[in-house]
Protein backbone atom coordinates (compact mmCIF):
# COMPACT_ATOMS: atom_id res chain seq x y z
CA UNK A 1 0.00 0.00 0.00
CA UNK A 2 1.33 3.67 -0.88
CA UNK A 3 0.78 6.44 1.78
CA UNK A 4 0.13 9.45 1.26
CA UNK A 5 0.30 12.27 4.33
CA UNK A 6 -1.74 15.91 4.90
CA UNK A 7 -1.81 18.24 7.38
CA UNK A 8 -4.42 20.21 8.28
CA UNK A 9 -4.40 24.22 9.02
CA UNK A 10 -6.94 26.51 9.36
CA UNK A 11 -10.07 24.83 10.58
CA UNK A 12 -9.45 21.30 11.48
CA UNK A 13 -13.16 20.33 11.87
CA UNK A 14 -12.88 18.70 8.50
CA UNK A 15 -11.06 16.04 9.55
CA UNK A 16 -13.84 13.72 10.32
CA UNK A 17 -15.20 14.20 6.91
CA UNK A 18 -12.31 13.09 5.20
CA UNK A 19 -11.08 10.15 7.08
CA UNK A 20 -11.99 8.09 10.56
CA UNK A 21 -10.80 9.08 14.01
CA UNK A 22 -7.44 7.35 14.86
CA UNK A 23 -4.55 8.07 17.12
CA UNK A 24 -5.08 11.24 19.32
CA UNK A 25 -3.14 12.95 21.71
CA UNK A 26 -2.33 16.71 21.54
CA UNK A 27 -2.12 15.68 17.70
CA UNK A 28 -5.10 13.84 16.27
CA UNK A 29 -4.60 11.53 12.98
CA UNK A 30 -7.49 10.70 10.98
CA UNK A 31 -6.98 8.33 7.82
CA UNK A 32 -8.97 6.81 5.40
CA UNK A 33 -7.75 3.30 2.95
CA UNK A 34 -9.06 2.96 -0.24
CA UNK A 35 -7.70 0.30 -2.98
CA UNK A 36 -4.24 1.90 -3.95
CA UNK A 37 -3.60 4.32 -0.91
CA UNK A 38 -3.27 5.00 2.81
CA UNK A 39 -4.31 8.73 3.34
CA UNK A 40 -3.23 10.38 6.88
CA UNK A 41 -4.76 13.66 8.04
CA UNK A 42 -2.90 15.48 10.83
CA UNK A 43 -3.51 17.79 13.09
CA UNK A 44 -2.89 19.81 16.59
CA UNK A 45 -5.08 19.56 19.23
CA UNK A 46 -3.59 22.43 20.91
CA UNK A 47 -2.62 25.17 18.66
CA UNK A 48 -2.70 28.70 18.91
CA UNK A 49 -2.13 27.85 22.88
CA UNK A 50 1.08 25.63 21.62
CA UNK A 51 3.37 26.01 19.04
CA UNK A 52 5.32 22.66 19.65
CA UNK A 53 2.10 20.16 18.33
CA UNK A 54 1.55 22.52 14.84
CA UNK A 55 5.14 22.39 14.15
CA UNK A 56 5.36 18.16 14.69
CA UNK A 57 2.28 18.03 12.46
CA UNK A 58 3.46 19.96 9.85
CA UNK A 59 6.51 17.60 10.11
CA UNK A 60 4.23 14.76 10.02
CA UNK A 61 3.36 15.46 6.14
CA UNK A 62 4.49 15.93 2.91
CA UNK A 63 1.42 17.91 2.28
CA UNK A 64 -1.29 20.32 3.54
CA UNK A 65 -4.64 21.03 3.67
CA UNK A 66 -5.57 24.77 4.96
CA UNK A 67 -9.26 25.27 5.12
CA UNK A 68 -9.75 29.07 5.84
CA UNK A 69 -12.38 30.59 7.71
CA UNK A 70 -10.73 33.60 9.06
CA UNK A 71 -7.63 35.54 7.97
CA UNK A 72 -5.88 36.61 11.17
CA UNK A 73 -2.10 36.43 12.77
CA UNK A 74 -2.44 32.78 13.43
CA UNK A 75 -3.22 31.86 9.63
CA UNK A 76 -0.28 33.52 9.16
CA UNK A 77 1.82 31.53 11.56
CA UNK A 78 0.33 28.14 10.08
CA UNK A 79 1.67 29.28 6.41
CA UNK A 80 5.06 30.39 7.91
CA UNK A 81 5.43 26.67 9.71
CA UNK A 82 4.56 25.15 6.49
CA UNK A 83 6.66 26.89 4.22
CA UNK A 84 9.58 26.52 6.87
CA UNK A 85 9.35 22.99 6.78
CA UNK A 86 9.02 22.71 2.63
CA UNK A 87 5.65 22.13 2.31
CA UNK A 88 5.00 22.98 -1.20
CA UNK A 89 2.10 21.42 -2.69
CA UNK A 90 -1.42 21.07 -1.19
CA UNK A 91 -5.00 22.66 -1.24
CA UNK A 92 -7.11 25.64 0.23
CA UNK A 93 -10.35 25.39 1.13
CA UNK A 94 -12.20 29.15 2.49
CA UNK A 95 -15.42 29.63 3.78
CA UNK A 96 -17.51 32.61 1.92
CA UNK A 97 -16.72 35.21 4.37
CA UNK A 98 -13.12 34.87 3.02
CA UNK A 99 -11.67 35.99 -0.72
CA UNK A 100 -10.05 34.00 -2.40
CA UNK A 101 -8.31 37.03 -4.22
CA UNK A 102 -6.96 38.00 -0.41
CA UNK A 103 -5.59 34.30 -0.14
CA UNK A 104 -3.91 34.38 -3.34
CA UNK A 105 -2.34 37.88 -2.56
CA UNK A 106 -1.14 36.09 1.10
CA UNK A 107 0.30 33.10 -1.23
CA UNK A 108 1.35 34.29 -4.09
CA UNK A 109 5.49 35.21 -2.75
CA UNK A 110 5.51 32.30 -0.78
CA UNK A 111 6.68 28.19 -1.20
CA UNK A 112 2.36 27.91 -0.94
CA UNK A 113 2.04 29.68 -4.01
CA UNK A 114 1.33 26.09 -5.96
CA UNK A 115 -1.48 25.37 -3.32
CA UNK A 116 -4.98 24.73 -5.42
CA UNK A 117 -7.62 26.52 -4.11
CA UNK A 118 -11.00 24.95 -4.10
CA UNK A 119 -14.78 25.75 -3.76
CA UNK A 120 -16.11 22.56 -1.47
CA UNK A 121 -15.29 19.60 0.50
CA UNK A 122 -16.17 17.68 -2.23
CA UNK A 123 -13.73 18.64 -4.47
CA UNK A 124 -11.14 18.12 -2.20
CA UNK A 125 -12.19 15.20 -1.39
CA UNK A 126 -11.80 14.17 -5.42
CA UNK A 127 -8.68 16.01 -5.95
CA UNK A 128 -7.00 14.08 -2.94
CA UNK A 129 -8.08 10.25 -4.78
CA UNK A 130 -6.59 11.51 -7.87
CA UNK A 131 -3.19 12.02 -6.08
CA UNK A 132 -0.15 9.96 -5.79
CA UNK A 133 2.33 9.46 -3.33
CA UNK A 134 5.50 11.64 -2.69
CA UNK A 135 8.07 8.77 -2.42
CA UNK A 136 11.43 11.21 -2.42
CA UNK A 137 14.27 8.99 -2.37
CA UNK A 138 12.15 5.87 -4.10
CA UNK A 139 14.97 5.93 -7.09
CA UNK A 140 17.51 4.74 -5.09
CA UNK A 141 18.76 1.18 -5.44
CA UNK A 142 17.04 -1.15 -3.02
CA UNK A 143 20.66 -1.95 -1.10
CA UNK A 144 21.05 2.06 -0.87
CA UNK A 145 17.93 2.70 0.76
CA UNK A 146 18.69 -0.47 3.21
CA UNK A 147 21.69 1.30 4.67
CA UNK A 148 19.45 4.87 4.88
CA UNK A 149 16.29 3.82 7.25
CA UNK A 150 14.69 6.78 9.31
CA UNK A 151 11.33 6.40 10.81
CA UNK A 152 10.11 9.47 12.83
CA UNK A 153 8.15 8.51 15.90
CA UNK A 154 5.30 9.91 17.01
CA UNK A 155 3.53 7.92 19.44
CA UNK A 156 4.72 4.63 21.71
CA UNK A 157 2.84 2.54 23.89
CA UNK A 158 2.77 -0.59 25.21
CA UNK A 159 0.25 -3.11 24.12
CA UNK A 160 -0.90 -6.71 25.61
CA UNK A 161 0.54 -9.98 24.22
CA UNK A 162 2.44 -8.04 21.99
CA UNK A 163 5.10 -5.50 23.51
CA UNK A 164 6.32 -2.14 22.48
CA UNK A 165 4.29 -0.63 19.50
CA UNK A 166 5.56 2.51 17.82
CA UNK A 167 3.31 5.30 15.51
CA UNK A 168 5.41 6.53 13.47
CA UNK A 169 6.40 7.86 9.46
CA UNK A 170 8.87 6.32 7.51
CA UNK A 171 10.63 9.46 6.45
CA UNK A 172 14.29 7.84 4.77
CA UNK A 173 14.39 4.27 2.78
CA UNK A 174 12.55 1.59 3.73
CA UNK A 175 11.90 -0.91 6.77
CA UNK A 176 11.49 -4.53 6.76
CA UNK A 177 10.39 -7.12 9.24
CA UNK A 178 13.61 -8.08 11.91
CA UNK A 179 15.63 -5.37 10.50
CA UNK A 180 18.34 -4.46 13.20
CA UNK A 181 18.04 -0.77 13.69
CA UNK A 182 19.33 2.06 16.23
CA UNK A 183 16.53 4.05 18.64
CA UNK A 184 18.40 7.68 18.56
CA UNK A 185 19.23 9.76 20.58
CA UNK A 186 19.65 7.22 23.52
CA UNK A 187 21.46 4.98 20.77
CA UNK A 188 19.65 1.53 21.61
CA UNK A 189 19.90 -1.33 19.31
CA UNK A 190 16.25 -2.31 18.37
CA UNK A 191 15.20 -5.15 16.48
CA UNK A 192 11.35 -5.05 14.44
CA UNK A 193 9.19 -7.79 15.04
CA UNK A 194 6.43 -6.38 12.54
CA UNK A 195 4.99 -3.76 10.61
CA UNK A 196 1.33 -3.16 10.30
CA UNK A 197 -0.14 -0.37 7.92
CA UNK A 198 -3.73 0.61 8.82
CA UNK A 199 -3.46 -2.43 11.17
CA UNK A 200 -2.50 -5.14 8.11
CA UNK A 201 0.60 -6.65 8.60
CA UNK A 202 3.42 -6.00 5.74
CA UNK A 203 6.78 -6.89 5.73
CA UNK A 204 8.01 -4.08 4.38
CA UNK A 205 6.95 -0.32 4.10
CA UNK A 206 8.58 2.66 2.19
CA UNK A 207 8.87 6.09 2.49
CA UNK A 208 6.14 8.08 3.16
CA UNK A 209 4.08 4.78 4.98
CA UNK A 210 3.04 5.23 8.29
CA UNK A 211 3.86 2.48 10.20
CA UNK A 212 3.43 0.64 13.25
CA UNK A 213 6.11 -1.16 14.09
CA UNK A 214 6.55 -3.93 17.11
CA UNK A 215 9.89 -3.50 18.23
CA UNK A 216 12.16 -5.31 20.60
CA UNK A 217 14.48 -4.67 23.47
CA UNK A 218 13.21 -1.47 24.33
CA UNK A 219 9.72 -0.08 26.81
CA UNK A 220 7.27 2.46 25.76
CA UNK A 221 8.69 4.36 28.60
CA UNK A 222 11.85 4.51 26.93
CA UNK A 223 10.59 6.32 23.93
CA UNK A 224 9.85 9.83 23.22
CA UNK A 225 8.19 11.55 19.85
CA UNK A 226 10.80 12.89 17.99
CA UNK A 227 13.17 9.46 18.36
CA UNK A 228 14.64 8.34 14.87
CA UNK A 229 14.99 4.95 14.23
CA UNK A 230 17.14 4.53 11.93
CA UNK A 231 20.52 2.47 10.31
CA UNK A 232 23.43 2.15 12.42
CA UNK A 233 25.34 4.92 12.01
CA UNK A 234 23.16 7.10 9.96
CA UNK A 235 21.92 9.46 12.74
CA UNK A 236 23.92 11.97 13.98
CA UNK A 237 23.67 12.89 17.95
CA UNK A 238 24.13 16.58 19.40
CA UNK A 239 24.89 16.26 22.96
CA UNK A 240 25.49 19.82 24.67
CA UNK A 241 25.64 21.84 21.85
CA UNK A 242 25.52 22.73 17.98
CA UNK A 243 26.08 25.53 15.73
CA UNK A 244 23.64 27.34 12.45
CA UNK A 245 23.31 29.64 9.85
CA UNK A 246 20.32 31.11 10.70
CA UNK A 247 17.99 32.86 8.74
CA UNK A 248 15.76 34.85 10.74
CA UNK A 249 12.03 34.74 9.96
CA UNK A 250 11.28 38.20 8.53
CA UNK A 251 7.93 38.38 10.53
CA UNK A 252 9.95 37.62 14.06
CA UNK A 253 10.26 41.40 15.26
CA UNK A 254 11.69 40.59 18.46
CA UNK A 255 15.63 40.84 18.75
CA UNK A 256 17.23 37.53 20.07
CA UNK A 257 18.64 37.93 23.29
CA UNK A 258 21.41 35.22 24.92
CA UNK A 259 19.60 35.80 28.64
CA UNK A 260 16.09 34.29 26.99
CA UNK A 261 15.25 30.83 26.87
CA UNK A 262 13.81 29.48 23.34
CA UNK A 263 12.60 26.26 21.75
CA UNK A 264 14.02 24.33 18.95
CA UNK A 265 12.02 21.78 16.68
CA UNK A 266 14.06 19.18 15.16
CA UNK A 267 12.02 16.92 12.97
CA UNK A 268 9.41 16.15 16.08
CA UNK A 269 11.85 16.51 19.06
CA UNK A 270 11.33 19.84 20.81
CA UNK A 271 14.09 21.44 23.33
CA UNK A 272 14.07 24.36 25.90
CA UNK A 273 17.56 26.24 24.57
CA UNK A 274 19.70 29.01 25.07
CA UNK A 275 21.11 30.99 21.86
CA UNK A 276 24.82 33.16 21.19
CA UNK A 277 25.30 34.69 18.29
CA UNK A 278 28.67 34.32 16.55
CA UNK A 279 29.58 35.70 13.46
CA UNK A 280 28.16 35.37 9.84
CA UNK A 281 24.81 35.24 11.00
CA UNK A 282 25.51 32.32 13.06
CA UNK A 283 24.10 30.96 16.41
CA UNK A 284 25.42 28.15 18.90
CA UNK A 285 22.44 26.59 20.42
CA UNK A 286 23.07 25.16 23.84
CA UNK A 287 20.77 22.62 25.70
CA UNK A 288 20.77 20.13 27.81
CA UNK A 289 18.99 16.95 26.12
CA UNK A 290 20.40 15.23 23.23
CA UNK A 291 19.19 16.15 19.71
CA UNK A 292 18.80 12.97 17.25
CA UNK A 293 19.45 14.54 13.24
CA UNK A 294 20.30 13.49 10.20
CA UNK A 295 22.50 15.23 7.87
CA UNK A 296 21.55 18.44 6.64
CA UNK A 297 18.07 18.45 8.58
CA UNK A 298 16.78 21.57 9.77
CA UNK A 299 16.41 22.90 13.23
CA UNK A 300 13.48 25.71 13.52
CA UNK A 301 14.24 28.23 16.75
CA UNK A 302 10.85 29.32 18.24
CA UNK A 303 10.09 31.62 21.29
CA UNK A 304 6.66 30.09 22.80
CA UNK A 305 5.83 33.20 24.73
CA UNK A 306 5.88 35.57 22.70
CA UNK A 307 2.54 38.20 21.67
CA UNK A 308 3.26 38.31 18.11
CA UNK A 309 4.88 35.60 15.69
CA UNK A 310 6.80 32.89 17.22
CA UNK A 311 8.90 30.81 14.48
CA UNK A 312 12.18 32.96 14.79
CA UNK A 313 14.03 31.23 11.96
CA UNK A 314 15.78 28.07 11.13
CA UNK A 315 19.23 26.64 10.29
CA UNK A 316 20.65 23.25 8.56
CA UNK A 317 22.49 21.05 10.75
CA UNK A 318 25.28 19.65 9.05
């Protein structure tokens, strides 16, 4: 089965139209199977309060859904996150309070200028059969992507009679039934038991799938969103501290001072830091908690507090 992953912006109380109720914590996941795909629709529970849950769900998905029915400062945060984390492609739904020549104006000089804007849930609903995957790295050679597994967790929980289960997106490669893979950051051999996709059992799932996997030799407990699993050696693992080019998000207005604490987002994993600024435009991050990454992945700098726009910028961490 191909997967194929949204997001949802704006107002989420489409969701239950387009898919049934799944996994739900401060994000919800909806999904619906038909005969070729697996179709994920995520969301946060908890935004505007919280910043951390829209920026995981946006890194959930290799698509978006923004259904508009008010243009205000936290419509404008939502297109920031998504065009931060590449999110290119995707459609706009608005209610009739809302222009659509105001949305394309709010697009139109941003990585959401692609974004098909539609007239009704139905539509939407047909444009999103006619799609097709976004399988990235899917023209590599099969031995290639063996050595380049990531999965992104989301959720973990332990489950009766069968162990550990982990939620989570293949993001890198592919994973196969009693493949021998590395929990990072905490570095813990892991071995998978099985797969399931929309609770069937496969024996092997590519990226984009959303997986649940049955793993071995470590406890729920032991797992936090944000954990890669991955090939040995392939992730990379900050320990006290890491430098970045930043590039400041035009909207932030606040100056960055090295007495505040801030928040960084790296792929789902979310850390209280403090910030210096060196020269060139770039910043040493310090924190205390190890930061999983791979190479080149980028690391968004929030403030959570602030009144106005919170995404500060991002860097690539090389």
């Amino acid at each position: 089965m191909n997967s194929i992953n949204f997001v949802i912006l704006g107002d989420t109380s489409i969701a239950s139209e387009l898919g049934k109720k799944g996994t739900s914590s401060d994000i919800t996941i909806h999904d619906k199977k038909t005969n070729e795909n697996i179709i994920s629709y995520c969301f946060a529970n908890t935004y505007p309060e919280k910043l951390q849950p829209l920026l995981q769900s946006v890194a959930m998905a290799d698509y978006a859904i923004i259904n508009i029915s008010k243009l205000d400062s936290f419509l404008g945060e939502q297109i920031v996150a998504a065009e931060t984390l590449g999110i290119k492609n995707g459609f706009i739904l608005h209610s009739y309070e809302v222009d659509p020549e105001k949305i394309k104006n709010i697009i139109k000089n941003t990585g959401l200028s692609s974004f098909v804007i539609l007239d009704s849930l139905e539509e939407l609903k047909a444009k999103v059969s006619e799609m097709k995957p976004n399988e990235g790295d899917a023209e590599k050679s099969n031995d290639e992507q063996s050595k380049n597994t990531c999965v992104v967790v989301d959720h973990a929980f332990d489950v009766k009679g069968v162990g550990t289960v982990i939620l989570g997106t293949v993001k890198q490669g592919e994973i196969k039934t009693y493949d021998e893979l590395v929990l990072s950051p905490d570095n813990k051999p892991i071995l998978v038991k099985s797969i399931q996709m929309h609770d069937d059992p496969v024996t092997i799932s590519k990226r984009p799938s959303r997986v649940g996997l049955a793993i071995k030799a470590v406890s729920a407990k032991d797992v936090s969103r944000g954990d890669v699993i991955t090939s040995p050696g392939l992730a990379k693992i900050a320990n006290t501290d890491f430098q970045i080019k930043f590039i400041k998000n035009k909207y932030f207005k606040e100056e960055i001072s090295e007495t505040q604490n801030y928040m960084i987002s790296v792929g789902l994993q979310i850390r209280t830091v403090k910030v210096k600024q060196l020269p060139e435009s770039t910043l040493q991050i310090s924190f205390e908690k190890p930061v999983a990454y791979l190479k080149n992945e980028m690391c968004i700098l929030f403030r959570p507090d602030s009144k106005g726009m919170r995404i500060m910028g991002y860097g690539l961490l090389e």
